[in-house]
N, C-alpha and C. Protein backbone atom coordinates (compact mmCIF):
# COMPACT_ATOMS: atom_id res chain seq x y z
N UNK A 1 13.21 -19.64 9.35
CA UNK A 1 12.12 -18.91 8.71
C UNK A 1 12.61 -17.56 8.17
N UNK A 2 13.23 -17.10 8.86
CA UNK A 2 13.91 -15.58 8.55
C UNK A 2 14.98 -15.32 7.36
N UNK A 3 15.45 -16.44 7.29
CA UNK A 3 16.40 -17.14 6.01
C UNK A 3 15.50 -17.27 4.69
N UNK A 4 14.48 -17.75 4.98
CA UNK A 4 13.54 -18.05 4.12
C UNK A 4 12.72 -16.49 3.08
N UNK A 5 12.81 -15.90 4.11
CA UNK A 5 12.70 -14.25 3.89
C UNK A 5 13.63 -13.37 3.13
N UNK A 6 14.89 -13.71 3.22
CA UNK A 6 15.57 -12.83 3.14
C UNK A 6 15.78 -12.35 1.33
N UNK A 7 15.61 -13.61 0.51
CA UNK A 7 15.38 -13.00 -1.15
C UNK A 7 14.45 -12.04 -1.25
N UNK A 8 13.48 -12.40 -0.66
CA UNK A 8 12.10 -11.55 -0.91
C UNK A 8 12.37 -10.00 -0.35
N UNK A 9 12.77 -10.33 0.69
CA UNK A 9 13.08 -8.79 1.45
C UNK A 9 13.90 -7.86 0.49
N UNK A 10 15.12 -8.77 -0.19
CA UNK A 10 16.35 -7.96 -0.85
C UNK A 10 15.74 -7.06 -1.98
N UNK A 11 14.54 -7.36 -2.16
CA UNK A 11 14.02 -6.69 -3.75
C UNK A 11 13.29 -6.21 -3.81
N UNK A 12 12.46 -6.18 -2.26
CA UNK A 12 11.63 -4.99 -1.66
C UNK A 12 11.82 -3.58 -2.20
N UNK A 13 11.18 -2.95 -3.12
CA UNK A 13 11.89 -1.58 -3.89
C UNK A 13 12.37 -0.39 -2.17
N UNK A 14 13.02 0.61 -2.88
CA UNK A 14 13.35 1.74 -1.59
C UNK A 14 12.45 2.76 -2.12
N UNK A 15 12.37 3.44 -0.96
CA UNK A 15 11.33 4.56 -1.03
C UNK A 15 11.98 5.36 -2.38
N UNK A 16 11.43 6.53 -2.91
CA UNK A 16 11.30 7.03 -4.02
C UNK A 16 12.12 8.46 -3.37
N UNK A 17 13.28 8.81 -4.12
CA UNK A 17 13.94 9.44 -3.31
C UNK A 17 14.11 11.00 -4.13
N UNK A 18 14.34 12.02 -3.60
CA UNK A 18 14.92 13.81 -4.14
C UNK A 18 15.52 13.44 -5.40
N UNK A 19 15.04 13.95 -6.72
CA UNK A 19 16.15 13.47 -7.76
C UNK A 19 15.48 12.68 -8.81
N UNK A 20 14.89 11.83 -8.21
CA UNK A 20 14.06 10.65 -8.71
C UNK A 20 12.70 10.81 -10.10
N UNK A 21 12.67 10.27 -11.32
CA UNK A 21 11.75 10.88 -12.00
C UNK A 21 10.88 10.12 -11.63
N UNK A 22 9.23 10.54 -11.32
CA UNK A 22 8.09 10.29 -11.29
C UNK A 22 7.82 9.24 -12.23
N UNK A 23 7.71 7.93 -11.40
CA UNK A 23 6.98 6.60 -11.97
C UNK A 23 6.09 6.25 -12.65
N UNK A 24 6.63 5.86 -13.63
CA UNK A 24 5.51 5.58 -15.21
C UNK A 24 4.61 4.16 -14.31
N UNK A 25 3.71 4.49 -14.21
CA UNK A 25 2.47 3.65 -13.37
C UNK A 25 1.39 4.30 -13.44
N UNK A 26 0.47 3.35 -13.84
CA UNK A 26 -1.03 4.10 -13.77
C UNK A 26 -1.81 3.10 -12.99
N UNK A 27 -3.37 3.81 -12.71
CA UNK A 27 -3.99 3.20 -11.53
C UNK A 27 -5.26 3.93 -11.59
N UNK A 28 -6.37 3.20 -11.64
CA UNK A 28 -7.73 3.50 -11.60
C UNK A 28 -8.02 4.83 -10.24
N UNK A 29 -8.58 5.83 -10.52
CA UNK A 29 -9.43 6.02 -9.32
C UNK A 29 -10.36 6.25 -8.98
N UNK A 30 -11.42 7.24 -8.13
CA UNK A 30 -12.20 6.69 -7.44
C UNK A 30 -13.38 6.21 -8.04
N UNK A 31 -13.19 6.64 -9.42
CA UNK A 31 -14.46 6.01 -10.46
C UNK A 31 -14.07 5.45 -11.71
N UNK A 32 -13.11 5.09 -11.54
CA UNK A 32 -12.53 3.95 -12.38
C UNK A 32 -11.77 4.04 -13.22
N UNK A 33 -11.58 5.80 -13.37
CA UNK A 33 -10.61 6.15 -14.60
C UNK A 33 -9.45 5.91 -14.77
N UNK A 34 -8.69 5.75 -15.84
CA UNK A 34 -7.14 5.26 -15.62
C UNK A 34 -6.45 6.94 -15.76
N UNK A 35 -5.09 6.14 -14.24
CA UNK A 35 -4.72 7.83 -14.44
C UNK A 35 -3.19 7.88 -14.38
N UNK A 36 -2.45 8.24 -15.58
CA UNK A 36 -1.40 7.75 -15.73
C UNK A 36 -0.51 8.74 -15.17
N UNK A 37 0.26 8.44 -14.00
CA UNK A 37 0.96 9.17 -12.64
C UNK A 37 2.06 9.98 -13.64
N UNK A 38 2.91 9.21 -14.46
CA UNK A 38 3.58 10.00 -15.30
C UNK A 38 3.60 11.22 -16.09
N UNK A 39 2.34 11.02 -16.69
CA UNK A 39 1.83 12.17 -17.65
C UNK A 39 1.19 13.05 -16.87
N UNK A 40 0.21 12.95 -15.77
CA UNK A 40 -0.09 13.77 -14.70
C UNK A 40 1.51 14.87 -14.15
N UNK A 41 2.16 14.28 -13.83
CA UNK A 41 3.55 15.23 -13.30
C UNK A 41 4.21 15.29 -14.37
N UNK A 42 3.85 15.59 -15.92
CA UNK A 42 5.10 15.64 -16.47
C UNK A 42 5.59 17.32 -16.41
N UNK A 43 4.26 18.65 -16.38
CA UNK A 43 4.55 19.80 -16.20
C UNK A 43 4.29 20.17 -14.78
N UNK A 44 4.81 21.10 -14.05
CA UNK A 44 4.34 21.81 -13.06
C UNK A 44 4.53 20.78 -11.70
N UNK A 45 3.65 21.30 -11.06
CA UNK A 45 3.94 20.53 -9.52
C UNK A 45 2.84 19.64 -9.37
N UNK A 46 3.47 18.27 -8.75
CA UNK A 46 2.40 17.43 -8.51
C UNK A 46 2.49 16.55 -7.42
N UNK A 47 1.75 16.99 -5.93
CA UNK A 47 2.16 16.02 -5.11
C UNK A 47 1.27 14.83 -4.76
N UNK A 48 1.68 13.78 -5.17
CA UNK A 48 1.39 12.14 -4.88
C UNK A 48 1.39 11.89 -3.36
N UNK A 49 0.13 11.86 -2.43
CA UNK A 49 0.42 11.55 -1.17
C UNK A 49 -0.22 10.15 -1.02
N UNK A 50 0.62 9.49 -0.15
CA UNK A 50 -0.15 7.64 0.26
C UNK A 50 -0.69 7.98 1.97
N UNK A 51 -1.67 6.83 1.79
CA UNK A 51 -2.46 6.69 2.97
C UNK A 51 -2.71 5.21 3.04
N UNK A 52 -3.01 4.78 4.63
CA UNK A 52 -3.42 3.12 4.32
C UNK A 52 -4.54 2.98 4.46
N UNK A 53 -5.81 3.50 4.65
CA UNK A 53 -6.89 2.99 4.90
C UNK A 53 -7.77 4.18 4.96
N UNK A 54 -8.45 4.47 3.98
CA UNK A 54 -10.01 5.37 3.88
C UNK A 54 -10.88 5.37 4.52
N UNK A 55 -10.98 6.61 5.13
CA UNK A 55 -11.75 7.59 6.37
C UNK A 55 -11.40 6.78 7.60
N UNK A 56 -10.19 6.16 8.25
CA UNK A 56 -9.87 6.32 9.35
C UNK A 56 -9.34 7.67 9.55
N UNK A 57 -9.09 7.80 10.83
CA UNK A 57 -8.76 9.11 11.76
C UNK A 57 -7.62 9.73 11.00
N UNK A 58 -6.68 9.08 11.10
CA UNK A 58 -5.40 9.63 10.49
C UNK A 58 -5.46 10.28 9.55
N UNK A 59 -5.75 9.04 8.23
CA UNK A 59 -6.06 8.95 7.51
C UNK A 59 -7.00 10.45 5.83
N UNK A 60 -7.78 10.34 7.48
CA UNK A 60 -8.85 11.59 7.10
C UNK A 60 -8.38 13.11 7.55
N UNK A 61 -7.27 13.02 8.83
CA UNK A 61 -6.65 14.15 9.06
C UNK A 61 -5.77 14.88 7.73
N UNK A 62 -4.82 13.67 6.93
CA UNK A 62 -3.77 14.13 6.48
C UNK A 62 -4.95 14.51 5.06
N UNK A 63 -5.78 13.88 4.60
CA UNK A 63 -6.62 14.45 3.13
C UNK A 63 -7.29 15.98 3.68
N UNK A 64 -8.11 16.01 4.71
CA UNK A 64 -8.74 17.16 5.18
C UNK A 64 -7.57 18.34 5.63
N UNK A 65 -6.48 18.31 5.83
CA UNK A 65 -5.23 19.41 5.65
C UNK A 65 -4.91 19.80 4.32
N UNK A 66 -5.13 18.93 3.06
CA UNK A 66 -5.01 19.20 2.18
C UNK A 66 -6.06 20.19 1.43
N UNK A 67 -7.55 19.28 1.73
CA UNK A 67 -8.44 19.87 1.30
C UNK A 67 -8.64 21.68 1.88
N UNK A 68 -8.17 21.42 2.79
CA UNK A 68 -8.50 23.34 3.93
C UNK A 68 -7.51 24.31 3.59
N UNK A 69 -6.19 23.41 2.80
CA UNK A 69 -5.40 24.45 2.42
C UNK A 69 -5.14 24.20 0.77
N UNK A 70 -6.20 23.92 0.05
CA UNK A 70 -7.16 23.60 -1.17
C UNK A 70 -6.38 25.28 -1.82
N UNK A 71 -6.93 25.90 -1.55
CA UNK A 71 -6.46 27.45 -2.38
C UNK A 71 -5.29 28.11 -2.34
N UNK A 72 -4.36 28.19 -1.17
CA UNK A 72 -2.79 27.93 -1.28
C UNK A 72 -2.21 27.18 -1.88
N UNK A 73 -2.65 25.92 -1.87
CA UNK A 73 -1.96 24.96 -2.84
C UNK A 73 -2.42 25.36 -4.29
N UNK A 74 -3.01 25.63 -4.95
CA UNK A 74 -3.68 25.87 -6.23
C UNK A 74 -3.16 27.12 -6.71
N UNK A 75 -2.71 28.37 -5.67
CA UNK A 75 -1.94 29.63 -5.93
C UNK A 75 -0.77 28.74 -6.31
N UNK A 76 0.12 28.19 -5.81
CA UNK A 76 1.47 27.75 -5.93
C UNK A 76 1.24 26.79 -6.80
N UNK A 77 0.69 26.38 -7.89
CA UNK A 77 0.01 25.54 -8.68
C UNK A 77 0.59 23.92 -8.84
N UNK A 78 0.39 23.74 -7.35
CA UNK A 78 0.02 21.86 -7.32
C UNK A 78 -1.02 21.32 -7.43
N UNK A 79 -0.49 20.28 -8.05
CA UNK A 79 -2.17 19.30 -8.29
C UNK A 79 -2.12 18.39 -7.64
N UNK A 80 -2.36 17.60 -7.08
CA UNK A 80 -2.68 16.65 -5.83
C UNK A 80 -3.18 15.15 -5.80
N UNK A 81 -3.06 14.44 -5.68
CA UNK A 81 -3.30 13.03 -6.06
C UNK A 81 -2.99 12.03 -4.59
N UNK A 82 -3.94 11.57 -4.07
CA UNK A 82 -4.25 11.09 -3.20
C UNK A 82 -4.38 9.26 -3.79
N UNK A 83 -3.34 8.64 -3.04
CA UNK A 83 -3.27 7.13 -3.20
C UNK A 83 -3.36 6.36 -1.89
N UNK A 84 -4.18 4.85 -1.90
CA UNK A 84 -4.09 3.87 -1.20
C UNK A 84 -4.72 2.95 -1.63
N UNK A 85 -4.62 1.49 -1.24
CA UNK A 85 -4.76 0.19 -1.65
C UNK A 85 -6.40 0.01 -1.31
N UNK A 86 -6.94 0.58 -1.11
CA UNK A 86 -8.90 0.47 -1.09
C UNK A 86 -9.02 0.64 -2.80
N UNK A 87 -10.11 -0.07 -2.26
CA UNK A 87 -11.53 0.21 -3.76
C UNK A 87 -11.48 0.94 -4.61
N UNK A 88 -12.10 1.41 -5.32
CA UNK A 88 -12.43 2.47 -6.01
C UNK A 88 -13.72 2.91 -5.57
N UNK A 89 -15.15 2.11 -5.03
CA UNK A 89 -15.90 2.14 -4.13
C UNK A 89 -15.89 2.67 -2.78
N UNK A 90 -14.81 2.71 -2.09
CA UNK A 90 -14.00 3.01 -0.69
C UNK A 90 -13.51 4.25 -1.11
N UNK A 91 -12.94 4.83 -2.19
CA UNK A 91 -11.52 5.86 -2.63
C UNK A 91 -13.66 7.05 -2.82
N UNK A 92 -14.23 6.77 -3.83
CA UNK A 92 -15.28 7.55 -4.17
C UNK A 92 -16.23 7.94 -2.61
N UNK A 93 -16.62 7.09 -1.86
CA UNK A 93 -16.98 7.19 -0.65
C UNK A 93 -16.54 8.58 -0.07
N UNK A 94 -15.06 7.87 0.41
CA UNK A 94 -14.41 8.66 1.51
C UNK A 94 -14.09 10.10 0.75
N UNK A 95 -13.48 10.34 -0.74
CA UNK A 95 -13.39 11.19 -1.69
C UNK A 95 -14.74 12.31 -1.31
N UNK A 96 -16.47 11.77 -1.75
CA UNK A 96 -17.15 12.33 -1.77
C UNK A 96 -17.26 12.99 -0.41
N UNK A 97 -17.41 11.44 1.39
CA UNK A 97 -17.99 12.33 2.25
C UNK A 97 -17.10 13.71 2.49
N UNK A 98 -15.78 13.27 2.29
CA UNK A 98 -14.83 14.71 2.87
C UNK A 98 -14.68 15.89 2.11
N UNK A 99 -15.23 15.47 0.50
CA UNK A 99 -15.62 16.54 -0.51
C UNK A 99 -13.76 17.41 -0.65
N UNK A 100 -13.33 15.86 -0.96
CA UNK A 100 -11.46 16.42 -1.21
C UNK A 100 -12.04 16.93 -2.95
N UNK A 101 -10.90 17.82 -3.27
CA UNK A 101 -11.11 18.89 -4.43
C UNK A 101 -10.05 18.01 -5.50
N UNK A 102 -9.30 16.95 -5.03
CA UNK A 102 -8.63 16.27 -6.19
C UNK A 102 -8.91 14.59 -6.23
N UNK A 103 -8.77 13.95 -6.66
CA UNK A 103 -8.53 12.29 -7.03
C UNK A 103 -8.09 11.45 -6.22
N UNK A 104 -8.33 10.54 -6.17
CA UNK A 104 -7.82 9.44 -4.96
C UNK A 104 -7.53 7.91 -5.45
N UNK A 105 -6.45 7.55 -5.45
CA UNK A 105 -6.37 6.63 -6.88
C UNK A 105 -6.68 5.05 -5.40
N UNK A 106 -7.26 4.11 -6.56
CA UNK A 106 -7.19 2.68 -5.60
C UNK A 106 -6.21 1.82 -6.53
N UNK A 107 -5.25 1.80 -5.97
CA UNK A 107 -4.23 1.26 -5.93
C UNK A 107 -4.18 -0.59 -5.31
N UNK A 108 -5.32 -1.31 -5.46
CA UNK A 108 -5.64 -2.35 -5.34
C UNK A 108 -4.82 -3.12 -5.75
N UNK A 109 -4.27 -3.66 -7.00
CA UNK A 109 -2.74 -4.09 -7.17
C UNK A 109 -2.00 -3.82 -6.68
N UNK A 110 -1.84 -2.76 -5.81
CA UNK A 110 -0.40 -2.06 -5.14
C UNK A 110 1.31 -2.24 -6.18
N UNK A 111 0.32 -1.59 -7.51
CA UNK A 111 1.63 -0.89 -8.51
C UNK A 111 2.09 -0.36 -8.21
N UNK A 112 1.49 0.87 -7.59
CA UNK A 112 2.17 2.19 -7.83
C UNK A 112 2.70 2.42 -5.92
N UNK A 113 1.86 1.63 -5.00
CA UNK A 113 2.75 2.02 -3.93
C UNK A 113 4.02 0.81 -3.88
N UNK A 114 4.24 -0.34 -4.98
CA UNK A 114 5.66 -0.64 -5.28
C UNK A 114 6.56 0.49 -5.73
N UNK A 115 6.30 0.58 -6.97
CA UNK A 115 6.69 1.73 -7.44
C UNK A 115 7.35 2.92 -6.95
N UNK A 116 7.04 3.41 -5.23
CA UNK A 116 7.41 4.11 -4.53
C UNK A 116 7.93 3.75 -4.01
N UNK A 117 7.88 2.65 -3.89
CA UNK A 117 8.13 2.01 -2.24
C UNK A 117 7.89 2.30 -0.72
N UNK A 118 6.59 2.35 -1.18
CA UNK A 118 5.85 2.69 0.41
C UNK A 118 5.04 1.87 0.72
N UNK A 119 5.15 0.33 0.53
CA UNK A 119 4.54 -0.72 0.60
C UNK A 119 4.38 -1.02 2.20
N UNK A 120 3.34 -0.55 3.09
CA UNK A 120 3.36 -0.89 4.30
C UNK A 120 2.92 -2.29 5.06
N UNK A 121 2.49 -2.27 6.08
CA UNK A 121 1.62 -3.55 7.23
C UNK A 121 0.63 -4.02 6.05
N UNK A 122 0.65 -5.78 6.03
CA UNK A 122 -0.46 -5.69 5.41
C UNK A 122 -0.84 -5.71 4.05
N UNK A 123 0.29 -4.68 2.98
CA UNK A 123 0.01 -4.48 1.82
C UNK A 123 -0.58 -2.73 1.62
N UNK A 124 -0.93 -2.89 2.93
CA UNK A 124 -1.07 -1.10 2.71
C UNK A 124 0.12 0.15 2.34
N UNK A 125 -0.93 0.68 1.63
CA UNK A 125 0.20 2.01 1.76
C UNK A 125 0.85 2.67 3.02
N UNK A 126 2.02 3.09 3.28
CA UNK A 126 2.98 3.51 4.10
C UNK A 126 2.55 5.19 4.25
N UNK A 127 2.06 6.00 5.09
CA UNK A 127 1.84 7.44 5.39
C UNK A 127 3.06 7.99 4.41
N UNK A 128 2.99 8.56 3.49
CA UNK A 128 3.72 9.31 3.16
C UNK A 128 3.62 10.39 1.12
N UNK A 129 4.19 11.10 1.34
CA UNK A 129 4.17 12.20 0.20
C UNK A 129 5.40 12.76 -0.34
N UNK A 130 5.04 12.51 -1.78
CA UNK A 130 6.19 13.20 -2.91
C UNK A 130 5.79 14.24 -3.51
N UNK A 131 6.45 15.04 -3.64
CA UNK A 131 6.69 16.62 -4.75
C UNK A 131 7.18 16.46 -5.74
N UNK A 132 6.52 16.45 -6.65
CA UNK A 132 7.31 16.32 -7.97
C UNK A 132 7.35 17.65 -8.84
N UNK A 133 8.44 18.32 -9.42
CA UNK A 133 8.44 19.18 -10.47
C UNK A 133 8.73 18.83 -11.83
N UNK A 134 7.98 19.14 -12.47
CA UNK A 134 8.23 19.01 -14.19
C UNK A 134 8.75 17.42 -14.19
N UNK A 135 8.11 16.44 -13.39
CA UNK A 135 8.41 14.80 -13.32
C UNK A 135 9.41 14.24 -12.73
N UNK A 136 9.96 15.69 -11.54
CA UNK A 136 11.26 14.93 -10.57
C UNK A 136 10.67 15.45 -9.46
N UNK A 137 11.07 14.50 -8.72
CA UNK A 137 11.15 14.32 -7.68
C UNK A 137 11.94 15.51 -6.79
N UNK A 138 11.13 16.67 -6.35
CA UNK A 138 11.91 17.64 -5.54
C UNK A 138 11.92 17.53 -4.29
N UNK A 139 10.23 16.79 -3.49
CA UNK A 139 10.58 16.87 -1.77
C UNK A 139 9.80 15.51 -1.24
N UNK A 140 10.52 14.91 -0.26
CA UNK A 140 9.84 14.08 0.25
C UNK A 140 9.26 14.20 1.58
N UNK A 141 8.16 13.63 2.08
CA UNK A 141 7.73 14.47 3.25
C UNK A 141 8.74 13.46 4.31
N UNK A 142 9.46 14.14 4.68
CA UNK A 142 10.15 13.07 6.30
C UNK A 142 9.94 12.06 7.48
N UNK A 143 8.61 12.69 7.31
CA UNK A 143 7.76 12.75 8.88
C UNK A 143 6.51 11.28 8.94
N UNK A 144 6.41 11.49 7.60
CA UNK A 144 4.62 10.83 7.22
C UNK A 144 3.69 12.00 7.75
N UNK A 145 3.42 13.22 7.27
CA UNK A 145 2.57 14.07 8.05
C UNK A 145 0.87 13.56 7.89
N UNK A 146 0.49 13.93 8.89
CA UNK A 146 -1.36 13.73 9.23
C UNK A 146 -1.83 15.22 8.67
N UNK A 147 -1.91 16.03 10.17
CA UNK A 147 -2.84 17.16 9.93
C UNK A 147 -1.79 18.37 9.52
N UNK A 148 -0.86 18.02 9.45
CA UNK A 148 -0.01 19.07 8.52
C UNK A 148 0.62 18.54 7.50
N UNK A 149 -0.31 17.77 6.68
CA UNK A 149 0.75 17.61 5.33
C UNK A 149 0.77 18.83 4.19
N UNK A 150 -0.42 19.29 4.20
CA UNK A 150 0.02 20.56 3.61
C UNK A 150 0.59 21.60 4.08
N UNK A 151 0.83 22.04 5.54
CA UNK A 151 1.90 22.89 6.08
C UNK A 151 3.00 22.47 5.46
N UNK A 152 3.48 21.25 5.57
CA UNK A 152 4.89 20.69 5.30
C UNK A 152 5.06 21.20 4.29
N UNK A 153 4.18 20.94 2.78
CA UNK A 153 4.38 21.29 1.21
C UNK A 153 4.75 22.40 1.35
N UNK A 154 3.61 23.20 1.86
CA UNK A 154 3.60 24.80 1.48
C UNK A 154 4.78 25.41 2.12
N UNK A 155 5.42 25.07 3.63
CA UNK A 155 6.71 25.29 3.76
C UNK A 155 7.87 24.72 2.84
N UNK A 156 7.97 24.25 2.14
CA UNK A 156 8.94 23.91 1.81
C UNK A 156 9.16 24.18 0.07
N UNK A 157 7.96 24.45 -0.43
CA UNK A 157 7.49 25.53 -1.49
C UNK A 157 8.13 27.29 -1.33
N UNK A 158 7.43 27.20 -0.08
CA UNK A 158 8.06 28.86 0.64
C UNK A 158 9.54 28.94 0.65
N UNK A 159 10.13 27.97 0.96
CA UNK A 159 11.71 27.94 1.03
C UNK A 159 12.66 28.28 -0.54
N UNK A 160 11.86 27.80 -1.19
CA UNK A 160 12.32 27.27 -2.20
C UNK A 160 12.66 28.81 -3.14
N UNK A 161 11.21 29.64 -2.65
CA UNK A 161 11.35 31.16 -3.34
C UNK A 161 12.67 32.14 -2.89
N UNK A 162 13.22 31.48 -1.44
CA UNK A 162 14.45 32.44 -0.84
C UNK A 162 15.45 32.83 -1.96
């Protein structure tokens, strides 16, 4: 059986790595708009974070770190884009109850978490976040952060001014 696996596995894309230009992929979100990930990061900073499942615990930790540090991030002028394989029904929901200040794409085809390669359990998205500058790829988060994914950014933003 494991033999049987192993083509499929080989072409499994790799995560999206430092260096890397930001993936021409687009993807509806939470109200249906098409939002083309490319042209979004082609100026300035833009971090793409994945999640697997809307308003679980985790889930809701790592968007609500974002949202609380909403005005730091916006001084250092990132724009923010929140992805996972739910709805667009599910993405608008969880979007509205937590009253996040950016977009939440549903990634229902799971293009764009190929594309990264953060294809997790399931078909879900894999915990994790990219920095992109002017459409490259400057930081990847290490960790998969929850309730500090925006500590992580904003440290590593901070570094960057030394």
């Amino acid at each position: 059986m494991l033999t049987s696996l192993l083509p499929f596995l080989s072409h499994a894309a790799d995560k999206l790595a430092v260096g890397a230009d930001i993936p021409a992929v687009q993807c509806p979100d939470q109200d249906g708009q098409g939002v083309d990930l490319r042209k979004v990061g082609e100026k300035g900073y833009l971090l793409v974070y994945f999640y697997p499942k809307a308003s679980t615990p985790g889930c809701t930790q790592q968007g609500c770190s974002l949202r609380n540090s909403w005005t730091e991030l916006q001084k250092a002028g990132v724009q923010v884009i929140g992805v996972s394989t739910d709805s667009e029904s599910s993405q608008r929901k969880f979007r509205d109850t937590q009253k996040f200040p950016f977009p939440l794409l549903a990634d229902h085809d799971k293009a764009v978490t190929a594309a990264f390669g953060v294809k997790g359990f399931l078909g879900m998205a894999s915990r994790s976040a990219f920095l992109f500058k002017d459409g490259k790829c400057v930081w990847v988060d290490p960790k998969g952060s929850t309730s500090d994914q925006a500590e992580q950014v904003l440290k590593f933003l901070n570094s960057q001014k030394l």
